[in-house]
N, C-alpha and C. Protein backbone atom coordinates (compact mmCIF):
# COMPACT_ATOMS: atom_id res chain seq x y z
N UNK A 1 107.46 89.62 128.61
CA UNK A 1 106.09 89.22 128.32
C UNK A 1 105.37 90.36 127.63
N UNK A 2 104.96 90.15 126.47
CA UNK A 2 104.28 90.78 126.12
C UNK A 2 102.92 90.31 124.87
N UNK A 3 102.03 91.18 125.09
CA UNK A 3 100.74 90.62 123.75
C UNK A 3 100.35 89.28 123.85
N UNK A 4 100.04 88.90 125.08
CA UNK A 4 99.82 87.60 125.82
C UNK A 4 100.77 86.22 125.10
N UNK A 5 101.93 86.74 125.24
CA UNK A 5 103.44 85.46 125.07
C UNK A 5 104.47 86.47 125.92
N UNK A 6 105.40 85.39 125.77
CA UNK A 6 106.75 85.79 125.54
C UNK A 6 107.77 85.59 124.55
N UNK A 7 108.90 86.85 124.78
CA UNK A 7 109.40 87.13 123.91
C UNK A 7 111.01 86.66 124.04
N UNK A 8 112.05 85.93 123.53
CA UNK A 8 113.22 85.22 123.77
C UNK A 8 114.18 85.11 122.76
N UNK A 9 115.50 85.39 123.37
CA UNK A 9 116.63 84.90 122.24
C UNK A 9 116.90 83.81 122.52
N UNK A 10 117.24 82.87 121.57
CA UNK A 10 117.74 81.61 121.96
C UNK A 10 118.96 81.24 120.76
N UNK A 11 120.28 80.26 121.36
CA UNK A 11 120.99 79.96 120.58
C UNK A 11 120.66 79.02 119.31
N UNK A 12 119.61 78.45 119.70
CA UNK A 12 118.77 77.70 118.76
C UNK A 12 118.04 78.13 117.19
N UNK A 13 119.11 78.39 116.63
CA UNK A 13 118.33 79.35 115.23
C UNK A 13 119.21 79.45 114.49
N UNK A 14 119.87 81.04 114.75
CA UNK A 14 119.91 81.20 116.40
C UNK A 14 118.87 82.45 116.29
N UNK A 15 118.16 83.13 117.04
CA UNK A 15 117.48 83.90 116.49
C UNK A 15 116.26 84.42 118.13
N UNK A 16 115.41 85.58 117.77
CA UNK A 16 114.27 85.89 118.34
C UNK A 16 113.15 85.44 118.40
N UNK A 17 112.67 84.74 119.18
CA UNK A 17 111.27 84.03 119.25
C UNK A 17 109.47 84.44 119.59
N UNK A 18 108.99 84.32 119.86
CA UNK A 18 107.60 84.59 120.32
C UNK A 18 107.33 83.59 120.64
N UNK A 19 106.73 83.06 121.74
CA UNK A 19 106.22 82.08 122.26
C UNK A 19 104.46 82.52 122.64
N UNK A 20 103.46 81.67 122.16
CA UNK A 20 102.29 82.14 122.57
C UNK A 20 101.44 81.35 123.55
N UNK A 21 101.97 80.46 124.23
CA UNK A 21 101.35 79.52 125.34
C UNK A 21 101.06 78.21 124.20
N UNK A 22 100.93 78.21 123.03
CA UNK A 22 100.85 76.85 122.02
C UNK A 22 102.26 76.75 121.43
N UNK A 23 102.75 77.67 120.58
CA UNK A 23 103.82 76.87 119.69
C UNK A 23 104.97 78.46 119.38
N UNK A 24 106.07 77.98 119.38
CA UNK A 24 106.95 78.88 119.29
C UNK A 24 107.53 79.61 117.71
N UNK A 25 107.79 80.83 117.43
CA UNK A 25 107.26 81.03 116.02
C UNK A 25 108.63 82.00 116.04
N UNK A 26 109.41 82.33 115.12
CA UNK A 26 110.93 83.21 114.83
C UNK A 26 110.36 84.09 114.25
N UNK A 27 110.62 85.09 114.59
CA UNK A 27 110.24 86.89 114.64
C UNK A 27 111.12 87.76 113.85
N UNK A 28 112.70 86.86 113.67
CA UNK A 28 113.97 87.55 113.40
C UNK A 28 114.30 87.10 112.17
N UNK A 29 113.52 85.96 111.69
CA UNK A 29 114.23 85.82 109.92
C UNK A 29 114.66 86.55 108.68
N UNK A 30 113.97 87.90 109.30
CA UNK A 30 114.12 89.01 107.79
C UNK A 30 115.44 89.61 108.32
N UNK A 31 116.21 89.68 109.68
CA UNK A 31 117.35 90.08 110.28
C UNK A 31 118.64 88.75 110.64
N UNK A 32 118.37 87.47 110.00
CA UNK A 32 118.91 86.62 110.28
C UNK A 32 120.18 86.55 110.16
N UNK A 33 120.97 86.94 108.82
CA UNK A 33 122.44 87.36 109.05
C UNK A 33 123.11 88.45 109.41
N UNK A 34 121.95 89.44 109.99
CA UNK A 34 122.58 90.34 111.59
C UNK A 34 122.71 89.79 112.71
N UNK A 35 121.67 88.47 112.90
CA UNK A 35 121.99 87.71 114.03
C UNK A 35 123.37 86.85 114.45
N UNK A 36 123.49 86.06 112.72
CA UNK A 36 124.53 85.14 113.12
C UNK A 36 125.62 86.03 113.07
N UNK A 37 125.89 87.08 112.65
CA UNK A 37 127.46 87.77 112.64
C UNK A 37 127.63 87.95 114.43
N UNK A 38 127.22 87.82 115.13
CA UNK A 38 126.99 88.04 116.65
C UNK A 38 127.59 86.77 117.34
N UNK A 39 128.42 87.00 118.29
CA UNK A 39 129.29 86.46 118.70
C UNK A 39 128.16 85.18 119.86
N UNK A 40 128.22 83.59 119.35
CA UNK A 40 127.04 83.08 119.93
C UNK A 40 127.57 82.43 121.20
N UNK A 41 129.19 82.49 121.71
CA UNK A 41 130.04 81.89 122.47
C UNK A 41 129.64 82.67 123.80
N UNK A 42 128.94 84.20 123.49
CA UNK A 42 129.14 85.35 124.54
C UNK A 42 127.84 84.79 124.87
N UNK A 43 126.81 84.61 124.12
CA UNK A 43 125.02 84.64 124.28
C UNK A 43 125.19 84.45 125.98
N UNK A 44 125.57 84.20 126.87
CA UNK A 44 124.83 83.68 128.17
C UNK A 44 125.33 84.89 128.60
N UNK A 45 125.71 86.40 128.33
CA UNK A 45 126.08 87.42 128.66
C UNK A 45 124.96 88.40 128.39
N UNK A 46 124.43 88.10 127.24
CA UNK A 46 123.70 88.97 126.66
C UNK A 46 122.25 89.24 127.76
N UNK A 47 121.25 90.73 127.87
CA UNK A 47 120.96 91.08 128.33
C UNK A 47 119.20 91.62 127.81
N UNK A 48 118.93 91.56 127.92
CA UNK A 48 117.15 91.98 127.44
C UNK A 48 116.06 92.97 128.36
N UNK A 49 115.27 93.51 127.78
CA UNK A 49 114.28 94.28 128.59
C UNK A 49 113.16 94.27 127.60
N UNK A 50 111.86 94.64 128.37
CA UNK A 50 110.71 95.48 127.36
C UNK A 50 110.77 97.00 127.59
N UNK A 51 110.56 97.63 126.97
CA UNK A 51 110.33 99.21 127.25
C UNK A 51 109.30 99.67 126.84
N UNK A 52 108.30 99.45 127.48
CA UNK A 52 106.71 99.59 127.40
C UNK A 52 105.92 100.74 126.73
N UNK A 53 106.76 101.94 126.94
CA UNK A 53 106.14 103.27 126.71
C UNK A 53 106.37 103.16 125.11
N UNK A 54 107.12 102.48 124.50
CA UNK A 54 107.71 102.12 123.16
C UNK A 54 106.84 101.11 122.38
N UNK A 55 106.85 100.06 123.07
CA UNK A 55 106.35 98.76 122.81
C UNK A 55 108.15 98.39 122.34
N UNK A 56 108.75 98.55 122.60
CA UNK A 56 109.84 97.78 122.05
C UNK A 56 110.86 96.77 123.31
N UNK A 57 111.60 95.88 122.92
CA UNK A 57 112.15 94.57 123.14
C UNK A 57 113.50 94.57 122.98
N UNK A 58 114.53 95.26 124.20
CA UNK A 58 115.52 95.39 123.49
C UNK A 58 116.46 93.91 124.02
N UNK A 59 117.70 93.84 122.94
CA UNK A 59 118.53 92.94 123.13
C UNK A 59 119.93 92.99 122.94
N UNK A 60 120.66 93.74 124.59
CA UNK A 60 121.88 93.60 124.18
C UNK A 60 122.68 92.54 123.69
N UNK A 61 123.36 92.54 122.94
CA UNK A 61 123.96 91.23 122.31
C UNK A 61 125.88 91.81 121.72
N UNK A 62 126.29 91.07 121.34
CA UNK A 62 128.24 91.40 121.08
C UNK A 62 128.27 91.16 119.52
N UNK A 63 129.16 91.62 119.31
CA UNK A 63 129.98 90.96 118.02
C UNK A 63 130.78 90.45 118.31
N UNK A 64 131.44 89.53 117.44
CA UNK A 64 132.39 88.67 117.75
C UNK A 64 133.28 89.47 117.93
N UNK A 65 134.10 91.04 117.92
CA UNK A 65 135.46 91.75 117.95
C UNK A 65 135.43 92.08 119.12
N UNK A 66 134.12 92.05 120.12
CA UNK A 66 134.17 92.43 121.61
C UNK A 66 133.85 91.76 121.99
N UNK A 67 133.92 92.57 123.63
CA UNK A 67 134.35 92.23 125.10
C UNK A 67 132.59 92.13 125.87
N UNK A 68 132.21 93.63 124.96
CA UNK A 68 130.87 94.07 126.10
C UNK A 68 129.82 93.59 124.63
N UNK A 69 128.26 94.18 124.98
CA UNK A 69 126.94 93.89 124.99
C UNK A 69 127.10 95.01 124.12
N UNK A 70 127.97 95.17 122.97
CA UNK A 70 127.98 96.68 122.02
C UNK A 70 126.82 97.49 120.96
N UNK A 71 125.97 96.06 120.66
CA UNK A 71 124.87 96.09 119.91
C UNK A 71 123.39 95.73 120.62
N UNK A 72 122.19 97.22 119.95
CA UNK A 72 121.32 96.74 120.89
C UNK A 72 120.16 96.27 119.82
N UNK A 73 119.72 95.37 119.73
CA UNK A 73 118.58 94.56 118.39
C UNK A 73 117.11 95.48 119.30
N UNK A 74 116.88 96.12 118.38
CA UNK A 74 115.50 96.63 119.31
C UNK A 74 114.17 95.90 118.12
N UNK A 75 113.31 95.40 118.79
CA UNK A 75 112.12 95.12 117.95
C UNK A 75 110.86 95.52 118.59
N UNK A 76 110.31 96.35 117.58
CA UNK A 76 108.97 97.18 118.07
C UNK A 76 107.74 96.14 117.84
N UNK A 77 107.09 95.17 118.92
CA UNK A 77 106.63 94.57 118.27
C UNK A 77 104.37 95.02 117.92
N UNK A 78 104.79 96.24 118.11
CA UNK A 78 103.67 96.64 117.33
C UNK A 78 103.52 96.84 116.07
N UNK A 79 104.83 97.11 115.73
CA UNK A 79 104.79 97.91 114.02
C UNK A 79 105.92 96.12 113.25
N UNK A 80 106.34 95.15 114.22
CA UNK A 80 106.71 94.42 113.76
C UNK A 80 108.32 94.95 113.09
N UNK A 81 108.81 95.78 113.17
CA UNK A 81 109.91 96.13 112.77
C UNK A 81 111.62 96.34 113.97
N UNK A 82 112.29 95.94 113.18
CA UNK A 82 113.59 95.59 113.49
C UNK A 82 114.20 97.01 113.50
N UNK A 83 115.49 97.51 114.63
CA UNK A 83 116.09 98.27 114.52
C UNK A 83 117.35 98.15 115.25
N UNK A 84 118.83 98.19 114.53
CA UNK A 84 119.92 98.45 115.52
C UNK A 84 120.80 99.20 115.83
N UNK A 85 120.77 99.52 117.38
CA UNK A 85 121.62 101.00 117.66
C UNK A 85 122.90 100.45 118.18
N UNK A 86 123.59 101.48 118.35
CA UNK A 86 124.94 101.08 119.02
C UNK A 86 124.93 102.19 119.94
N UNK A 87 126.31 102.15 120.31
CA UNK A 87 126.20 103.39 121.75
C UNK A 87 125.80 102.71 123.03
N UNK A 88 124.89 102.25 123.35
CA UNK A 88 124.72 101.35 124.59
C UNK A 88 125.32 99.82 125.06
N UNK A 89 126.06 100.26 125.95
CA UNK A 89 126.85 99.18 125.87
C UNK A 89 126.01 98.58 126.84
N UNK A 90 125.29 97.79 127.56
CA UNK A 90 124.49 97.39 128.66
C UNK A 90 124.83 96.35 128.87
N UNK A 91 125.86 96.03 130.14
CA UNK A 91 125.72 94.53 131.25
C UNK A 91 124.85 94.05 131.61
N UNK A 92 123.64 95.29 132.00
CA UNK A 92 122.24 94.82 132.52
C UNK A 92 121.16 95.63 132.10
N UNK A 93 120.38 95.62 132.00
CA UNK A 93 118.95 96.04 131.65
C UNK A 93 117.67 95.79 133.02
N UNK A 94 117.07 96.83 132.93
CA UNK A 94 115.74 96.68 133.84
C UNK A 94 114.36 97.40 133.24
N UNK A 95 113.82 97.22 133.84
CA UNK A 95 112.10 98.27 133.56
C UNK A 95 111.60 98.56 134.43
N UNK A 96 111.81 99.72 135.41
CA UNK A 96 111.66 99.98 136.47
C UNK A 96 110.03 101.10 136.14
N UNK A 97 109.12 100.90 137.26
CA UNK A 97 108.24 101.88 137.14
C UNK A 97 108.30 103.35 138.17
N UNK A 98 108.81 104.44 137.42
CA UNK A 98 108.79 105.58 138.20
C UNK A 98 108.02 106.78 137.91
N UNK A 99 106.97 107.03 139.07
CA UNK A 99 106.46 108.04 139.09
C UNK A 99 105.25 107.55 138.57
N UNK A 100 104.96 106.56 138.41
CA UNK A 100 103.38 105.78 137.74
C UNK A 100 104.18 105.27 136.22
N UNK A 101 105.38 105.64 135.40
CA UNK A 101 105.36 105.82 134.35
C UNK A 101 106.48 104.78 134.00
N UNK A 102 106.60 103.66 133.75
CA UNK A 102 107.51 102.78 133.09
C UNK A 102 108.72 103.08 132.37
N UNK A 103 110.01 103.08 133.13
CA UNK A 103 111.14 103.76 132.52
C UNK A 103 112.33 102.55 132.10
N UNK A 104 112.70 102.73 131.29
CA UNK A 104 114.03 101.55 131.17
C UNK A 104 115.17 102.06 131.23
N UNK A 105 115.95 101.47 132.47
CA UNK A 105 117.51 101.56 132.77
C UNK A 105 118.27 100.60 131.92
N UNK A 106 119.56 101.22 131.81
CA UNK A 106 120.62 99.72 131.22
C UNK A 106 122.12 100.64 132.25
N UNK A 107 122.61 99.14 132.42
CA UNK A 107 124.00 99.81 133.18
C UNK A 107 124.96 99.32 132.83
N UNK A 108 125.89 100.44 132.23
CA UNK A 108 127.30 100.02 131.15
C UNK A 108 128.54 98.86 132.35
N UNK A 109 129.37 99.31 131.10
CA UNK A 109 130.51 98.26 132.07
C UNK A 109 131.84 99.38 133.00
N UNK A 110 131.60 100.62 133.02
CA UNK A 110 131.96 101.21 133.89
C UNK A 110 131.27 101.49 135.43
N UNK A 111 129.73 101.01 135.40
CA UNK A 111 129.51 101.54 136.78
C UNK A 111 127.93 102.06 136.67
N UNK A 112 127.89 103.05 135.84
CA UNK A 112 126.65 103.96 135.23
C UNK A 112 125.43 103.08 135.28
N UNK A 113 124.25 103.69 135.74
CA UNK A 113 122.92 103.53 135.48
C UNK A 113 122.24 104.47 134.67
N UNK A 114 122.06 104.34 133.69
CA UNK A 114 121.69 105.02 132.37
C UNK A 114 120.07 104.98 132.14
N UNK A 115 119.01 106.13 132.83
CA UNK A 115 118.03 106.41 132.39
C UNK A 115 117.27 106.61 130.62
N UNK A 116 116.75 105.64 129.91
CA UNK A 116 116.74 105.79 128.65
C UNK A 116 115.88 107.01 128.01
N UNK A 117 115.77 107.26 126.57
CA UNK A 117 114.71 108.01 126.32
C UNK A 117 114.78 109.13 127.29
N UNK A 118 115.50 109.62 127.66
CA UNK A 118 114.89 110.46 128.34
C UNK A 118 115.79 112.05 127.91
N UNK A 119 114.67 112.60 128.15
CA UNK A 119 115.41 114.29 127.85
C UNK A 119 115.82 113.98 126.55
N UNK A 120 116.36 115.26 126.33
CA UNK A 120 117.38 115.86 124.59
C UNK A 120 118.52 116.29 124.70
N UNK A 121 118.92 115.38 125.86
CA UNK A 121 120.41 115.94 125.42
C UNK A 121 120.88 114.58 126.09
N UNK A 122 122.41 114.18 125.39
CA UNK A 122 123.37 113.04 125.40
C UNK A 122 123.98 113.35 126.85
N UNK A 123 124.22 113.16 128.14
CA UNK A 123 125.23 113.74 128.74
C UNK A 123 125.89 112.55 129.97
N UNK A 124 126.83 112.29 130.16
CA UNK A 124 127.65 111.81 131.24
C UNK A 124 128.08 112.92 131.83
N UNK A 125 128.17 112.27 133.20
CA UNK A 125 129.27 113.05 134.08
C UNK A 125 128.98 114.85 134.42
N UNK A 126 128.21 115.45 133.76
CA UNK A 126 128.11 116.62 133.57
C UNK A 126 128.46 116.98 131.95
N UNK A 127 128.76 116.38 131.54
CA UNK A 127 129.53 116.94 129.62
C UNK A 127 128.40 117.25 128.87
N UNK A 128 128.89 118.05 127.96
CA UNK A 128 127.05 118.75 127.26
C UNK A 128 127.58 118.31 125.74
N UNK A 129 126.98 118.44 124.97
CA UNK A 129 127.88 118.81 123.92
C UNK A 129 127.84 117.44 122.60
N UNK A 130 126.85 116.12 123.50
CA UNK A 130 127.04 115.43 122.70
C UNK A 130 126.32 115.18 121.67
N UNK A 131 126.31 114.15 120.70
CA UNK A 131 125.62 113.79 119.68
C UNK A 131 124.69 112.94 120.17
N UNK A 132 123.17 113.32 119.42
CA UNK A 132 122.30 112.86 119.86
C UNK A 132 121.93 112.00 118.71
N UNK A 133 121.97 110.16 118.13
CA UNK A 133 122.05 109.58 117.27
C UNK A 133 120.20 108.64 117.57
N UNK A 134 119.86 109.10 116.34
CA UNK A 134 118.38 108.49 116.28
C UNK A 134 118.47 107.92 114.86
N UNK A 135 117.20 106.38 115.01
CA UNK A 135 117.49 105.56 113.73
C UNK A 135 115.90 105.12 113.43
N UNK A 136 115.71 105.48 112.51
CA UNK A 136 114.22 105.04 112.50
C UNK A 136 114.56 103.82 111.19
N UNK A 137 113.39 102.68 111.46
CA UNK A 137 113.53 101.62 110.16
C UNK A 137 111.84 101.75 110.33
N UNK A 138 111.97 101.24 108.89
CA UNK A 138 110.41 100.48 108.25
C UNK A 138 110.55 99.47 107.86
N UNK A 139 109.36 98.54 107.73
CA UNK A 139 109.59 97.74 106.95
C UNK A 139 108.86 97.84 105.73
N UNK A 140 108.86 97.06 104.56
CA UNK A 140 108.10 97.27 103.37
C UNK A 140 106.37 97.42 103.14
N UNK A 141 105.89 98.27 102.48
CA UNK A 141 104.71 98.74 102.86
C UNK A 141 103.84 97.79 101.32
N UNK A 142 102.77 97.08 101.69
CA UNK A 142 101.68 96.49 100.62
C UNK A 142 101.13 97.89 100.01
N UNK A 143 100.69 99.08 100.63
CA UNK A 143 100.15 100.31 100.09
C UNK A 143 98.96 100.27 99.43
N UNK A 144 98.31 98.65 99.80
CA UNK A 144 96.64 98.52 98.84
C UNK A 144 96.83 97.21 97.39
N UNK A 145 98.15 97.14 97.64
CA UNK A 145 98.00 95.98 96.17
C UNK A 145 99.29 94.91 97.48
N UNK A 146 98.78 93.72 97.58
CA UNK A 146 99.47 92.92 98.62
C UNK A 146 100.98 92.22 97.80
N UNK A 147 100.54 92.13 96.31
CA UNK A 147 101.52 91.40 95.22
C UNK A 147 102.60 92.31 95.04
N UNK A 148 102.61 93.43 95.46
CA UNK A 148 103.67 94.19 95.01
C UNK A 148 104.36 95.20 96.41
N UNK A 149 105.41 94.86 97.04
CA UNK A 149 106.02 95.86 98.30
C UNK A 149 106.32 96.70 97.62
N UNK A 150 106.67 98.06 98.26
CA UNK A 150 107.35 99.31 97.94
C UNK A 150 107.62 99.96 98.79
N UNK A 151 108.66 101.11 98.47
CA UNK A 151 109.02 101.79 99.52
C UNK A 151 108.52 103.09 99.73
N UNK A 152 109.01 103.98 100.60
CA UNK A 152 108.11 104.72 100.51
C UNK A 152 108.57 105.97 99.89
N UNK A 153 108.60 107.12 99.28
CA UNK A 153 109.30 107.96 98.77
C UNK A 153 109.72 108.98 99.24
N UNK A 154 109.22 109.50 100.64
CA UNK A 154 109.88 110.69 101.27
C UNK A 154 109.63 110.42 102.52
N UNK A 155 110.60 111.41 103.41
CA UNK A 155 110.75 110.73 104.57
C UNK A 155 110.57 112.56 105.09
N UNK A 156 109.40 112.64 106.10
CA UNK A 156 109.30 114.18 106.84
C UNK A 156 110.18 114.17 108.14
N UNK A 157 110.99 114.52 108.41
CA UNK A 157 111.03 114.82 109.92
C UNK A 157 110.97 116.08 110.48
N UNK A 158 110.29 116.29 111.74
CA UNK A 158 109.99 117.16 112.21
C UNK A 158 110.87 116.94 113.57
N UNK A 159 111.37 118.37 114.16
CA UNK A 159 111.91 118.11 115.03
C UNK A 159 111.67 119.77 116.06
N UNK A 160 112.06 119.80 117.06
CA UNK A 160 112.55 121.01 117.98
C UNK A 160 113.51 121.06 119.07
N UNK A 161 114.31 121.96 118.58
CA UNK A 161 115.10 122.11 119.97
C UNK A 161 115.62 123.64 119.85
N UNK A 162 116.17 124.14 120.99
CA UNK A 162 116.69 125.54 121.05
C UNK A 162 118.70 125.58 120.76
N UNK A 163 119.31 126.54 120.03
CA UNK A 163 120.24 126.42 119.76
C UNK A 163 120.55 126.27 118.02
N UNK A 164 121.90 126.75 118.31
CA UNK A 164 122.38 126.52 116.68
C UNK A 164 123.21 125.41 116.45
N UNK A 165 122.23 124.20 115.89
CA UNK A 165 123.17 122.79 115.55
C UNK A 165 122.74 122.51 114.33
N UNK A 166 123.28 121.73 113.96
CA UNK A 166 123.16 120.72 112.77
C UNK A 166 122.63 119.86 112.85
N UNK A 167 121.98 119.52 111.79
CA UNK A 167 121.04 117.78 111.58
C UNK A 167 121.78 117.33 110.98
N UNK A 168 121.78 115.78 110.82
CA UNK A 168 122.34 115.11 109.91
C UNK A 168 121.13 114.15 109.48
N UNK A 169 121.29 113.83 108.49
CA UNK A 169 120.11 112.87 107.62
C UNK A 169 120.52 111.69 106.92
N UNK A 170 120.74 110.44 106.83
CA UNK A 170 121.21 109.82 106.44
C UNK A 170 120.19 108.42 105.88
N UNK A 171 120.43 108.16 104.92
CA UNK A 171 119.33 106.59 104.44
C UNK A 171 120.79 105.18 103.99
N UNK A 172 120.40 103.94 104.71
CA UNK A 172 120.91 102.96 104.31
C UNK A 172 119.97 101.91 104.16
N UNK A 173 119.97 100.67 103.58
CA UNK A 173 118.62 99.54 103.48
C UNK A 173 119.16 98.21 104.17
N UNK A 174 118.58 97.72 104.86
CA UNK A 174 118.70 96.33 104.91
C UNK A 174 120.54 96.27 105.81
N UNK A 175 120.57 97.14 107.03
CA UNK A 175 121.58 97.03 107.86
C UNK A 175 122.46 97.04 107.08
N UNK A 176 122.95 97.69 106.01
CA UNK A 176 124.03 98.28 105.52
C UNK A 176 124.72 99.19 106.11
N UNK A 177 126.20 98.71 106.06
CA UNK A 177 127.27 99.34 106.72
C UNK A 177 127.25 100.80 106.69
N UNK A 178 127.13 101.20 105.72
CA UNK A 178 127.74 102.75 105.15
C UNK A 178 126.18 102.90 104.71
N UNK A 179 126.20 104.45 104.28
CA UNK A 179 124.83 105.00 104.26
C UNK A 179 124.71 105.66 102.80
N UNK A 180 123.86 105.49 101.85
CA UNK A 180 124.08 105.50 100.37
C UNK A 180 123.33 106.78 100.57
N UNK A 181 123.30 107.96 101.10
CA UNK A 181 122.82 109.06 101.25
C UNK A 181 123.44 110.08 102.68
N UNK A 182 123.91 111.01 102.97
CA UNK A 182 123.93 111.76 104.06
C UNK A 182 123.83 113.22 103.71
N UNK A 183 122.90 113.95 104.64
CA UNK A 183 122.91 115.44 104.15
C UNK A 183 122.69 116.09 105.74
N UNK A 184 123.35 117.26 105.93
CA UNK A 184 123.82 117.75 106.90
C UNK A 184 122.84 119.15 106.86
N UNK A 185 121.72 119.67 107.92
CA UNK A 185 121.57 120.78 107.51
C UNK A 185 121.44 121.32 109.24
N UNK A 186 122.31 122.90 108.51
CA UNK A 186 122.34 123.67 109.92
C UNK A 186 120.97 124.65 110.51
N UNK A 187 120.51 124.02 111.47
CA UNK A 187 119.22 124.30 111.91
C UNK A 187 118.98 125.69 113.12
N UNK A 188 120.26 126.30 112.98
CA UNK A 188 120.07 127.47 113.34
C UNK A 188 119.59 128.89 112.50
N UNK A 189 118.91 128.26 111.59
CA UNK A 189 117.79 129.53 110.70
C UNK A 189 117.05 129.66 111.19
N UNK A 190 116.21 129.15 111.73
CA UNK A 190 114.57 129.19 111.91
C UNK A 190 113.87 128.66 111.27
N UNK A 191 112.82 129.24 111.36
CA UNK A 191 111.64 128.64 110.51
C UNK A 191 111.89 127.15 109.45
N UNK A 192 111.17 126.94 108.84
CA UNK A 192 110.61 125.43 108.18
C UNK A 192 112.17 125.55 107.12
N UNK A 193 112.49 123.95 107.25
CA UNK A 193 113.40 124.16 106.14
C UNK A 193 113.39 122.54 105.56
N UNK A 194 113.60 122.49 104.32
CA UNK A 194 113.08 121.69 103.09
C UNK A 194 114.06 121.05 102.58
């Protein structure tokens, strides 16, 4: 529930819905053949949450080559934009409130209860060491003239952490496989780097 409706996958589309107490409206058409490549035999497996501190709506869901919930459809529905991660494999999903502060669990198919968002570092079991994979999307910006979308031309990121690692940077459009850009920079210099 959220923004006085609710929010639903249904095999019927097949797709993401909004429901507003009058009439039911598809949210997912600009992502529609990311939807159908998704295995629709598994759908009564698939798994959902809100994650409040986000505003986002996630939806574990399969591909047809698996077993588990391998893909997660996240939709921010403040900014109205679509995003999909992998890495979380989630049987189940919750939104538990801890400490006053709204946290979202998902729990894989080994056992694990997996605190999200949280901290800067990747770790199971005790293991350090991992890759920490972040995906930001937009969608197309009016910029003051409504007749004409565009994109946007530079992308800032700002980041901090302690240690000598590497960034990686990468741009693809429209859930493309492979990434028509990647640049790697080692962020153990210091100061501002361009």
């Amino acid at each position: 529930a959220v923004n006085n409706g609710l929010l639903f996958y249904t095999r019927n589309g097949p797709g993401i819905f909004f429901y507003d107490g009058v009439a039911c409206q598809m949210i997912s058409a600009k992502i529609q053949p990311t939807i159908t490549g998704f295995d629709e035999d598994a759908s009564t497996g698939m798994v959902a949450a809100i994650h409040p501190p986000l505003n986002q709506y996630w939806l574990g869901i399969r591909n047809a080559a698996s077993t588990e919930n391998d893909r997660m459809i996240v939709y921010d529905y403040v900014n109205n934009a679509f995003s999909i991660h992998t890495g979380i494999e989630a049987s189940f999903m919750n939104t538990i409130s801890k400490s006053s502060v709204f946290k979202l669990y998902t729990g894989d198919y080994s056992g694990y209860v997996l605190e999200q968002d949280s901290g800067n570092t990747d770790a199971l079991d005790g293991t350090t060491g991992q890759t920490i994979n972040s995906t930001i999307q937009t969608a197309w910006f009016p910029l003051g003239n409504p007749a004409m979308f565009k994109s946007l031309q530079h992308l800032f990121i700002y980041h901090s952490l302690a240690g000598d690692f590497n960034m990686s940077a990468a741009y693809s459009f429209d859930f493309e496989d492979s990434d028509r850009f990647i640049e790697t920079i080692n962020m153990g210099v210091g100061g501002a780097l361009w």
